[in-house]
N, C-alpha and C. Protein backbone atom coordinates (compact mmCIF):
# COMPACT_ATOMS: atom_id res chain seq x y z
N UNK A 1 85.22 189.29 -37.95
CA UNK A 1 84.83 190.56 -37.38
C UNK A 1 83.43 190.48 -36.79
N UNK A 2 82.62 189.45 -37.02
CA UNK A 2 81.64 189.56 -36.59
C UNK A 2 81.28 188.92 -35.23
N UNK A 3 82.23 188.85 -34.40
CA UNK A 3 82.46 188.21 -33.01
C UNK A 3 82.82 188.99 -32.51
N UNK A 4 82.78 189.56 -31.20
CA UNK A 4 83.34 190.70 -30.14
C UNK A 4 84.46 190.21 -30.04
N UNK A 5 85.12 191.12 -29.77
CA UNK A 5 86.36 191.49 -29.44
C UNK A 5 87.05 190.08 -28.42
N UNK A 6 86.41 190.39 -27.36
CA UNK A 6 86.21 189.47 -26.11
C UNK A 6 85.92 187.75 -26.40
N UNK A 7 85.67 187.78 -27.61
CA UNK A 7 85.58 186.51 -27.84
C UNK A 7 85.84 185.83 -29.06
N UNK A 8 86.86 186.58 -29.47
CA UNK A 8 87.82 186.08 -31.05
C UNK A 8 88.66 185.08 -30.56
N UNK A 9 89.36 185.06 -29.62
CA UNK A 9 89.71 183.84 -29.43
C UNK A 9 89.39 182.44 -29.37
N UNK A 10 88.21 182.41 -29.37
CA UNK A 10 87.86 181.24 -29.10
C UNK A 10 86.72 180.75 -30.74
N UNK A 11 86.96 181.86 -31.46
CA UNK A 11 86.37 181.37 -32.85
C UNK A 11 86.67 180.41 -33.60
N UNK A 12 86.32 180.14 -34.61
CA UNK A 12 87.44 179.57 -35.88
C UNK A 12 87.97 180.28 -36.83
N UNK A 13 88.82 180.59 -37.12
CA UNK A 13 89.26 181.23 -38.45
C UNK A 13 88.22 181.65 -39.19
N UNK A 14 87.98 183.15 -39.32
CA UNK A 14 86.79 183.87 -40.84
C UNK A 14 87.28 184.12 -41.90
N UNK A 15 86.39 184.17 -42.55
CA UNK A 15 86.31 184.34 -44.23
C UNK A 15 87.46 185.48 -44.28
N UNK A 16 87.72 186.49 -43.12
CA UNK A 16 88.28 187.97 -43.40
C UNK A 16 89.23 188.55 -42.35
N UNK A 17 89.89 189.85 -42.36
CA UNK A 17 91.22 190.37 -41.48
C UNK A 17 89.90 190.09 -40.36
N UNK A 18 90.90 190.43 -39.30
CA UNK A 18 90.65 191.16 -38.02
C UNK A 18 91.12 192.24 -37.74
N UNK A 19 90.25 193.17 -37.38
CA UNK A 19 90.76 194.49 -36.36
C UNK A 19 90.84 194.00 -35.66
N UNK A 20 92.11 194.54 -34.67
CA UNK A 20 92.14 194.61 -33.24
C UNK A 20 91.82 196.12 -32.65
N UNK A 21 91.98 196.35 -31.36
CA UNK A 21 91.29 197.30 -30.62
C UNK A 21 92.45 198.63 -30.84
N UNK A 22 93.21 197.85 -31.34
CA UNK A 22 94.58 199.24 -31.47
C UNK A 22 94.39 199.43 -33.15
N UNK A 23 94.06 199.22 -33.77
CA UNK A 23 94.00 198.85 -35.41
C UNK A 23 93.11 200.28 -35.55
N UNK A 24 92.44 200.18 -34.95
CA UNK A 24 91.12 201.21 -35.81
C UNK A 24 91.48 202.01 -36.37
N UNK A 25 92.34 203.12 -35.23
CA UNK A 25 92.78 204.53 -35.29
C UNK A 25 93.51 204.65 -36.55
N UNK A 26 94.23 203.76 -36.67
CA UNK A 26 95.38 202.97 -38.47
C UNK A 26 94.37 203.54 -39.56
N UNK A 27 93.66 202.72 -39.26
CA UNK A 27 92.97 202.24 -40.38
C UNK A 27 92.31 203.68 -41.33
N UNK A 28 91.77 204.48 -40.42
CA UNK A 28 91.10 205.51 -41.08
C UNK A 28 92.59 206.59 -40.76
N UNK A 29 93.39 206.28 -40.92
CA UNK A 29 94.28 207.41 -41.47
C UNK A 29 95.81 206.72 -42.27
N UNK A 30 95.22 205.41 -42.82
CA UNK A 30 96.21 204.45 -43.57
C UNK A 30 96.53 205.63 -45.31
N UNK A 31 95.38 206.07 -45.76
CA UNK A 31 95.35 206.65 -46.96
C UNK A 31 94.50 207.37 -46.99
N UNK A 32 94.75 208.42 -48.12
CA UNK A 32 93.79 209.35 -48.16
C UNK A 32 92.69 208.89 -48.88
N UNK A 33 91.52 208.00 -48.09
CA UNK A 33 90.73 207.70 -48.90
C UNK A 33 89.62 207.76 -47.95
N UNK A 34 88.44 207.34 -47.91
CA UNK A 34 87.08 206.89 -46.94
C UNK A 34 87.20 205.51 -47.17
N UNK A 35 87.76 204.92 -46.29
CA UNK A 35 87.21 203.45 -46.07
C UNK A 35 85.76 202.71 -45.97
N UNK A 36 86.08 201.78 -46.16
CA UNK A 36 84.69 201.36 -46.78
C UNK A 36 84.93 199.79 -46.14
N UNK A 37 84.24 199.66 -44.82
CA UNK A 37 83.81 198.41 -44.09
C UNK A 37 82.15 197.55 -44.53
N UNK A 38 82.31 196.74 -45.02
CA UNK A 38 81.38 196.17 -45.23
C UNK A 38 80.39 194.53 -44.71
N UNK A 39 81.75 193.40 -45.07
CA UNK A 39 81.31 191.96 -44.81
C UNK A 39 81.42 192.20 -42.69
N UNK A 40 80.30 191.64 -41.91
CA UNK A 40 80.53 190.84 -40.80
C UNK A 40 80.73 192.49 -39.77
N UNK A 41 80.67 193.35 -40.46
CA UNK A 41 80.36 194.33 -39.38
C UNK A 41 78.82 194.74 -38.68
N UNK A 42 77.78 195.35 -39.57
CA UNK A 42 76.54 195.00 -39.28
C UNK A 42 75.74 193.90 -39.56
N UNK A 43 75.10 193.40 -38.47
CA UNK A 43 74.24 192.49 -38.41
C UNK A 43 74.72 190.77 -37.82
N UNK A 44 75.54 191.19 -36.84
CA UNK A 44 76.11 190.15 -36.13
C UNK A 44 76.59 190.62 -34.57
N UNK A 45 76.61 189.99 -33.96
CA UNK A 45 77.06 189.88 -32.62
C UNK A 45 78.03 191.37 -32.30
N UNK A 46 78.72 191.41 -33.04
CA UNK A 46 79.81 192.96 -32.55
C UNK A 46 79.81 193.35 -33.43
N UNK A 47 78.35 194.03 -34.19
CA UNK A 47 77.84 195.11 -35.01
C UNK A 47 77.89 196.44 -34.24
N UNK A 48 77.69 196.70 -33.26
CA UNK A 48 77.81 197.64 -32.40
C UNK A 48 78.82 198.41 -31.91
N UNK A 49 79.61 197.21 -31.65
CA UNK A 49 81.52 197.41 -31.37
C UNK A 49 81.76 197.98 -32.62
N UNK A 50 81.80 197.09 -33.57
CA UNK A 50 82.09 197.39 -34.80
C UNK A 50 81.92 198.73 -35.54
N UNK A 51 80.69 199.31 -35.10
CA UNK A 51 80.31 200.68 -35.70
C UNK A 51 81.02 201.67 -35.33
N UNK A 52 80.66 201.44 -33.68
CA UNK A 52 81.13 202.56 -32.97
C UNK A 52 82.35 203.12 -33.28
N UNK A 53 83.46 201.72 -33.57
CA UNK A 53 84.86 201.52 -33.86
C UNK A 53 85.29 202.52 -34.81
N UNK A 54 84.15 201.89 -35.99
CA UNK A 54 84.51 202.50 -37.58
C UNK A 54 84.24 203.84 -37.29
N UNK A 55 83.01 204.53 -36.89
CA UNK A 55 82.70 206.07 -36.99
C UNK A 55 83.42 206.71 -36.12
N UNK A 56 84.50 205.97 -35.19
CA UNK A 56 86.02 206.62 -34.02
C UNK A 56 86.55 206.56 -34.99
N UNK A 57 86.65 206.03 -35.82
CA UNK A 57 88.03 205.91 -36.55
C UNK A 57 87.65 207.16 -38.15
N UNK A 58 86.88 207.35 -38.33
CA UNK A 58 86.21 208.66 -39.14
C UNK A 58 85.94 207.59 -40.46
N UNK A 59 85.46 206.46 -40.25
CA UNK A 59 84.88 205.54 -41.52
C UNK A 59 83.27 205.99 -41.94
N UNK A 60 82.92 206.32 -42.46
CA UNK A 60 81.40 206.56 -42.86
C UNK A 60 80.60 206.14 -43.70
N UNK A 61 81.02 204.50 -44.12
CA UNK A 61 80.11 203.92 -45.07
C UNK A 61 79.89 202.63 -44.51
N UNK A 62 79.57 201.99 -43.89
CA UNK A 62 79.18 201.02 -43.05
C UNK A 62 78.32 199.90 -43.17
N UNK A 63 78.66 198.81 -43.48
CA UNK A 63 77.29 197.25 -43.88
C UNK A 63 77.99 196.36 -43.07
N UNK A 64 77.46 194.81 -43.72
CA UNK A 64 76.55 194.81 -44.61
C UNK A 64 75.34 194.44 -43.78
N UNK A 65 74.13 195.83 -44.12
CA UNK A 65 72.61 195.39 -43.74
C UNK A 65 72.30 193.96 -44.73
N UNK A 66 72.39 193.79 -45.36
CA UNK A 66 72.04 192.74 -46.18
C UNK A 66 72.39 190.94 -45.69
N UNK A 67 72.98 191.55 -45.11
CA UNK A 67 73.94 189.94 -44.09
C UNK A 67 73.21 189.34 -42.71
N UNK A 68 72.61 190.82 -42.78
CA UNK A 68 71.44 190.62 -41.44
C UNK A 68 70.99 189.82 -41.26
N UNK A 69 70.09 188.95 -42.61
CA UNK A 69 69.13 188.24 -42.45
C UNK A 69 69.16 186.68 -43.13
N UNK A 70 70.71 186.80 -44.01
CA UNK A 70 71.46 185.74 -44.83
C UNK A 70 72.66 185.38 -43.98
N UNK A 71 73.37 185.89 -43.28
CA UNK A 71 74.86 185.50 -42.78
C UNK A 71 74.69 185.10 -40.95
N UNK A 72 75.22 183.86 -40.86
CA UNK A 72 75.27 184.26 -39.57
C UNK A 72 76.72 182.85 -39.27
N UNK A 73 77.11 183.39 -37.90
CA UNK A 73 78.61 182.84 -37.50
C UNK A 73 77.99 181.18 -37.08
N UNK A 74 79.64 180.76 -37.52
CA UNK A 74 79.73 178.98 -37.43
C UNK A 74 79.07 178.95 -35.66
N UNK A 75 78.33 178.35 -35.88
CA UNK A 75 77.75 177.89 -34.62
C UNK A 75 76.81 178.56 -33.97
N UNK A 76 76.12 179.79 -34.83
CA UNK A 76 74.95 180.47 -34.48
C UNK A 76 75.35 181.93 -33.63
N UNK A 77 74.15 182.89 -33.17
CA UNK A 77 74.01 183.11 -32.37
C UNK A 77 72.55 184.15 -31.78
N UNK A 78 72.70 184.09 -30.78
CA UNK A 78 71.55 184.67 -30.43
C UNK A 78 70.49 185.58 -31.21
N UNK A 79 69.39 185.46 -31.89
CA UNK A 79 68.93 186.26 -33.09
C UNK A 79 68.25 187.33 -32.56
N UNK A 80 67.80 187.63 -31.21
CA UNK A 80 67.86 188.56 -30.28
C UNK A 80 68.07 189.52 -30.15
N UNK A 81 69.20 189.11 -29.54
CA UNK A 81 70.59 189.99 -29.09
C UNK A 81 71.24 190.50 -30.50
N UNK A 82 71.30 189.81 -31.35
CA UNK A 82 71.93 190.18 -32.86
C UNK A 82 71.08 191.39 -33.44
N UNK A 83 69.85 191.25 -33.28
CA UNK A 83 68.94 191.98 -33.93
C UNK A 83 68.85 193.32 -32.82
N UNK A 84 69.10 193.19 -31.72
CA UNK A 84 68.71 194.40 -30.60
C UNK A 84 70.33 194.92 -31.30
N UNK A 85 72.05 194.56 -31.29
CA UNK A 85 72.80 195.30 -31.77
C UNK A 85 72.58 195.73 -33.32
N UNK A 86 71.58 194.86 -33.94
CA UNK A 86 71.81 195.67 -35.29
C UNK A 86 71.60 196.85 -35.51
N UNK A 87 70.10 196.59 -34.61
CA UNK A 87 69.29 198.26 -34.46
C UNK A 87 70.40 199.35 -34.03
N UNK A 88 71.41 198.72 -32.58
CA UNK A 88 71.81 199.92 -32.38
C UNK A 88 72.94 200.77 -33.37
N UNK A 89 73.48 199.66 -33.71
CA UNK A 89 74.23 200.14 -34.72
C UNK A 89 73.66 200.76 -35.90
N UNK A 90 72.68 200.61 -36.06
CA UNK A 90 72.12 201.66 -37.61
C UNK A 90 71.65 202.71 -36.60
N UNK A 91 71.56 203.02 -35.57
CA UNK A 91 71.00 204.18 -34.96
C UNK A 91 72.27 204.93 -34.98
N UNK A 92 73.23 204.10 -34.23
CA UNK A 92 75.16 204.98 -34.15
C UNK A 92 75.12 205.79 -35.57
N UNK A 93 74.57 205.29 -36.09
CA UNK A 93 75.07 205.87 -38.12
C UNK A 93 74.24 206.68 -38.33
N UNK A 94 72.85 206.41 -37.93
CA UNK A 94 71.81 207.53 -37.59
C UNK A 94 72.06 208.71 -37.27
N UNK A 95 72.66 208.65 -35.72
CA UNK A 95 73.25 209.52 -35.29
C UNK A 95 74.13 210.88 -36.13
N UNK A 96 75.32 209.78 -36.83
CA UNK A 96 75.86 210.70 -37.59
C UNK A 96 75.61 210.87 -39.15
N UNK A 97 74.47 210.91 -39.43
CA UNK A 97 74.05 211.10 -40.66
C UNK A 97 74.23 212.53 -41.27
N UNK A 98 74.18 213.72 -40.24
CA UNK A 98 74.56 214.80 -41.22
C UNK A 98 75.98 214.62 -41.14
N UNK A 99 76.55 214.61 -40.66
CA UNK A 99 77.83 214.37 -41.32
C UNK A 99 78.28 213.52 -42.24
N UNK A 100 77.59 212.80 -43.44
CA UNK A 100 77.95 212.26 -43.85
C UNK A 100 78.08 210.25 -43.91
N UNK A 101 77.52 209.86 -42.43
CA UNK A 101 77.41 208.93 -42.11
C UNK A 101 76.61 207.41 -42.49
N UNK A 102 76.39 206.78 -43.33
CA UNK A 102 75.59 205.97 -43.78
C UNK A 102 75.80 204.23 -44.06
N UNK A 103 74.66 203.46 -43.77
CA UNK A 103 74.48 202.45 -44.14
C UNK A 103 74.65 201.30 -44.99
N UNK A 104 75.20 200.28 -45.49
CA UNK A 104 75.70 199.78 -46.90
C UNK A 104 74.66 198.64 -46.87
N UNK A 105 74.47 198.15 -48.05
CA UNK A 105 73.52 196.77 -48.13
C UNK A 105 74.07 196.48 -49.35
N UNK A 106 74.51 195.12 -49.97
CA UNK A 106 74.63 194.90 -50.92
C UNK A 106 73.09 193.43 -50.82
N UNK A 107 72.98 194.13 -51.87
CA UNK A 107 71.39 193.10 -51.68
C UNK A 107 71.56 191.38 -52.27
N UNK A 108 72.62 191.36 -52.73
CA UNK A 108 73.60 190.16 -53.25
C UNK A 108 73.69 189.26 -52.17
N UNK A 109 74.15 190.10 -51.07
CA UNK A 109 74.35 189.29 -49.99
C UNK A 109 73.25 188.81 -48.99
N UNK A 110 72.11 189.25 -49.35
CA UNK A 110 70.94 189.28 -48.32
C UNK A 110 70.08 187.82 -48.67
N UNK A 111 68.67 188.32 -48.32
CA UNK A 111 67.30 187.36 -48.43
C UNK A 111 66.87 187.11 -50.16
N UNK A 112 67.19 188.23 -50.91
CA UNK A 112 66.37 188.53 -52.33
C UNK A 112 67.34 187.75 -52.97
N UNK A 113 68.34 187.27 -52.73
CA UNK A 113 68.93 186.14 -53.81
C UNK A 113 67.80 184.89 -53.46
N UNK A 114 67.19 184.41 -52.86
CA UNK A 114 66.38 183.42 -52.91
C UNK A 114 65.18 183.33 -54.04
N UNK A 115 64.85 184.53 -54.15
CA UNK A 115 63.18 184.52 -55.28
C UNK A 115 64.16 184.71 -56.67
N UNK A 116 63.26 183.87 -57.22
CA UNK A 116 63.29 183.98 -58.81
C UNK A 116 63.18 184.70 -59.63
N UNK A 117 62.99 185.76 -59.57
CA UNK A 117 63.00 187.14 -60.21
C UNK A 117 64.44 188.52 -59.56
N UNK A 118 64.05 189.37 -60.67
CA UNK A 118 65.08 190.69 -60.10
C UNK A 118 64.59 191.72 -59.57
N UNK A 119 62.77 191.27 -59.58
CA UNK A 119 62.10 192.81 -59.20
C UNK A 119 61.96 192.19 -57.55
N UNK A 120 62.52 191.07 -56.88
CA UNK A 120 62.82 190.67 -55.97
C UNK A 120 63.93 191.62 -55.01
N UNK A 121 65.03 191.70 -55.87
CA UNK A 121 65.84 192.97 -55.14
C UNK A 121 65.69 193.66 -54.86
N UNK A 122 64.55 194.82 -55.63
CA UNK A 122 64.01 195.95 -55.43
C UNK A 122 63.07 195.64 -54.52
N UNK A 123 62.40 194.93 -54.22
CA UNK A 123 61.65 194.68 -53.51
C UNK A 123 61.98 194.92 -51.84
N UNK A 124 63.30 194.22 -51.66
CA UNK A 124 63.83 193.67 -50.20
C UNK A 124 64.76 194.76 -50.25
N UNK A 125 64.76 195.64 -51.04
CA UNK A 125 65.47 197.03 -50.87
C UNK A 125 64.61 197.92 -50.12
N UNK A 126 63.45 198.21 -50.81
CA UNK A 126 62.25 198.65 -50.45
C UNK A 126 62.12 198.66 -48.86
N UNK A 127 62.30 197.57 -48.50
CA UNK A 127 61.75 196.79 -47.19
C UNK A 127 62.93 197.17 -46.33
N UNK A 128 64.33 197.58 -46.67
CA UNK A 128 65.47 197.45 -45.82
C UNK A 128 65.42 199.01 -46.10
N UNK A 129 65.06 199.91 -46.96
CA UNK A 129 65.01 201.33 -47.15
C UNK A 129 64.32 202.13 -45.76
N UNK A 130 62.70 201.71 -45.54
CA UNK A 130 61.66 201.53 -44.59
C UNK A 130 62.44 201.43 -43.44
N UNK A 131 62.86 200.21 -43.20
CA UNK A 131 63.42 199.71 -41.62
C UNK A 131 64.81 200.85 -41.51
N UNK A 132 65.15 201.12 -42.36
CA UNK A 132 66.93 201.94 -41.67
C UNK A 132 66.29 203.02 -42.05
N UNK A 133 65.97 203.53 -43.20
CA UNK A 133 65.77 205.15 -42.78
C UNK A 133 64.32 205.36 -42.25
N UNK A 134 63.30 205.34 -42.45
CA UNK A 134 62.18 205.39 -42.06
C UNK A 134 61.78 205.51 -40.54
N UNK A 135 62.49 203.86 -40.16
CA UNK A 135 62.14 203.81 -38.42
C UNK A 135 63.33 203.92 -38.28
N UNK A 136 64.30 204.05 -38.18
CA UNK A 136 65.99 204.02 -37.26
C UNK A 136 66.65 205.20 -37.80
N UNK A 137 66.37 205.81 -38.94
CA UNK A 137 66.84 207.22 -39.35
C UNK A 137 68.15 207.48 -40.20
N UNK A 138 68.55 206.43 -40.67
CA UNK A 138 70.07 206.48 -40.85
C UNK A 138 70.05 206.28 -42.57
N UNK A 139 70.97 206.55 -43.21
CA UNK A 139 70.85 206.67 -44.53
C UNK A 139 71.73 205.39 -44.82
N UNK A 140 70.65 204.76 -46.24
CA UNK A 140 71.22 203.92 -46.68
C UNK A 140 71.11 203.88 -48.18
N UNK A 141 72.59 203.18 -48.27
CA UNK A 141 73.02 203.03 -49.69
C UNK A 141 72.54 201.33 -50.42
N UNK A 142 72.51 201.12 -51.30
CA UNK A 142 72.13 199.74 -51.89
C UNK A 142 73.60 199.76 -53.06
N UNK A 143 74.02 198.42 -53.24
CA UNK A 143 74.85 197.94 -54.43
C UNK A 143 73.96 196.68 -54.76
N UNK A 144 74.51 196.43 -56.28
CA UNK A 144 73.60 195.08 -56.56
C UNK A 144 74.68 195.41 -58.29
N UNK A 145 74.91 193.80 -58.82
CA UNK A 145 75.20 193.81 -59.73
C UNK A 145 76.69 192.91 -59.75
N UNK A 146 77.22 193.03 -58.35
CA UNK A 146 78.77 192.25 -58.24
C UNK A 146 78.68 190.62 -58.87
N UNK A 147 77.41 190.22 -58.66
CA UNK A 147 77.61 188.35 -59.26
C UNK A 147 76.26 188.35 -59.87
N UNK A 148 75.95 189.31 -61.07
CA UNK A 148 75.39 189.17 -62.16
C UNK A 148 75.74 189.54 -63.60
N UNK A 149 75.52 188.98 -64.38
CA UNK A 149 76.24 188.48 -65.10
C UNK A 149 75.61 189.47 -66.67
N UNK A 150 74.62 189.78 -66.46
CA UNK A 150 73.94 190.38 -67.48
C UNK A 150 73.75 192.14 -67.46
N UNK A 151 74.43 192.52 -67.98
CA UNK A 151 74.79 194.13 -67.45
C UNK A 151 73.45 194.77 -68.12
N UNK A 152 72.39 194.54 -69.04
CA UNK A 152 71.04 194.67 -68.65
C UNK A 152 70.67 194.12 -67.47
N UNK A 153 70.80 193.20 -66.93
CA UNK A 153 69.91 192.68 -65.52
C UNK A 153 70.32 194.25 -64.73
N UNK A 154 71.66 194.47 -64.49
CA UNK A 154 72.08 195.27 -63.51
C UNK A 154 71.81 196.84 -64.27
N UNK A 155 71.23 197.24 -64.74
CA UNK A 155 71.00 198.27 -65.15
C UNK A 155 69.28 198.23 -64.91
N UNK A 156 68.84 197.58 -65.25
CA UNK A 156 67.07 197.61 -64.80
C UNK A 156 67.12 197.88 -63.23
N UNK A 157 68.09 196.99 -62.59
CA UNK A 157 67.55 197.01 -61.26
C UNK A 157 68.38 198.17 -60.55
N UNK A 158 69.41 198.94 -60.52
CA UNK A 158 70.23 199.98 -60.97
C UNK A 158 68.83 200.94 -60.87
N UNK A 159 68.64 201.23 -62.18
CA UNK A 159 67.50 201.88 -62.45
C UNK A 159 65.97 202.29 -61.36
N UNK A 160 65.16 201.15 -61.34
CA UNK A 160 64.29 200.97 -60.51
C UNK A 160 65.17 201.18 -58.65
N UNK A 161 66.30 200.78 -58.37
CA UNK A 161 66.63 201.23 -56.82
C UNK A 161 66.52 202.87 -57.11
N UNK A 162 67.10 203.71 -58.11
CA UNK A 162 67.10 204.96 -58.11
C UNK A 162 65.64 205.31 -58.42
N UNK A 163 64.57 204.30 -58.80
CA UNK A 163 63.41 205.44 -58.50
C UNK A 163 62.74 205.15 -57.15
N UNK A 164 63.36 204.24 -56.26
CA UNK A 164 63.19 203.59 -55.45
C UNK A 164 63.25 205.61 -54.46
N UNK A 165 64.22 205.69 -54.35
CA UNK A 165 65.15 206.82 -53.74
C UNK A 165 64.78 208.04 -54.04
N UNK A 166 64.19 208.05 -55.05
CA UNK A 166 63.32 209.86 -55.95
C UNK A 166 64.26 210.09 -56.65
N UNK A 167 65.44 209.12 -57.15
CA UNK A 167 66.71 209.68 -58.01
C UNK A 167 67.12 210.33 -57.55
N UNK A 168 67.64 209.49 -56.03
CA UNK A 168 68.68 210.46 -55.10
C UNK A 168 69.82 209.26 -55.10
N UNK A 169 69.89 208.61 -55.76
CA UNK A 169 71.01 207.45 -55.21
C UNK A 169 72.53 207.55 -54.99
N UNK A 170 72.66 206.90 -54.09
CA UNK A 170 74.17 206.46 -53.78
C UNK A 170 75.14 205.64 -54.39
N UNK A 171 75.88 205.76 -54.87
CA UNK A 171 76.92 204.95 -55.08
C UNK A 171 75.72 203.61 -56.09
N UNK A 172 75.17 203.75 -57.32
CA UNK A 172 74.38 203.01 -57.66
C UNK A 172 74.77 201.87 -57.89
């Protein structure tokens, strides 16, 4: 998913499905639920496509910001151009923020798995909190805890993202 449309053909096989351009409309009326798009939509090449797609299709939880700066497709691509669609795409979500519209980061997947500590997560939360709502306006959610192993670890840092937020958190 993280390749345009226009140029899935010529990829290699990903980690994940593909939408196609007829799929979307499906998708957000498959079940009565809110879908929840996450891996290879923001922060790659057809982050933009991708958004626009999901919030046509009435999806309103949208990542991964966290992939932004850890994930990128077999054979590169422009960090540019990647970074000019990331923006726009957290602005698309921006956009529809009173309605409900928002940002996903699982911080698992990002830069803060590199440092040796956990007040590291909070940290590069901090920093991804700033950049999407602050300057781009769009509300964002944080997860953390999927590949740790110590359900104290994930409760401190749990904890500290919600005072991160004023103990407004999302989906903790």
């Amino acid at each position: 998913m993280g390749v345009p449309e226009n140029e899935r053909h010529l990829a290699l096989k990903e980690t994940g499905p593909r939408i196609g351009a007829h799929e979307w409309r499906r998708l957000g009326e498959a079940a009565p639920i809110q879908p929840h798009l996450g891996d290879y939509m923001i922060g790659f090449p057809s982050g933009l496509q991708n958004t626009v797609r999901a919030l046509s299709a009435g999806v309103t939880t949208i990542g991964n910001v966290g992939q932004y700066t850890a994930y990128e497709l077999i054979g590169g691509s422009d960090e540019i151009l990647v970074t000019e669609d990331t923006v726009r795409a957290l602005a698309a979500i921006a956009a529809l923020r009173d309605h409900g519209a928002l940002a996903h980061s699982n911080l698992e997947d990002g830069s803060a798995t590199q440092a040796a500590h956990f007040a590291s997560y909070v940290g590069w939360a901090a920093l991804e909190l700033y950049v999407v709502e602050r300057l781009i306006g769009a509300r964002l959610t944080h997860c953390f805890g999927n590949t740790i192993q110590s359900p104290e670890c994930r409760a401190v840092v749990h904890f500290a993202l919600d005072d991160l937020r004023g103990r407004d958190s999302i989906a903790p």
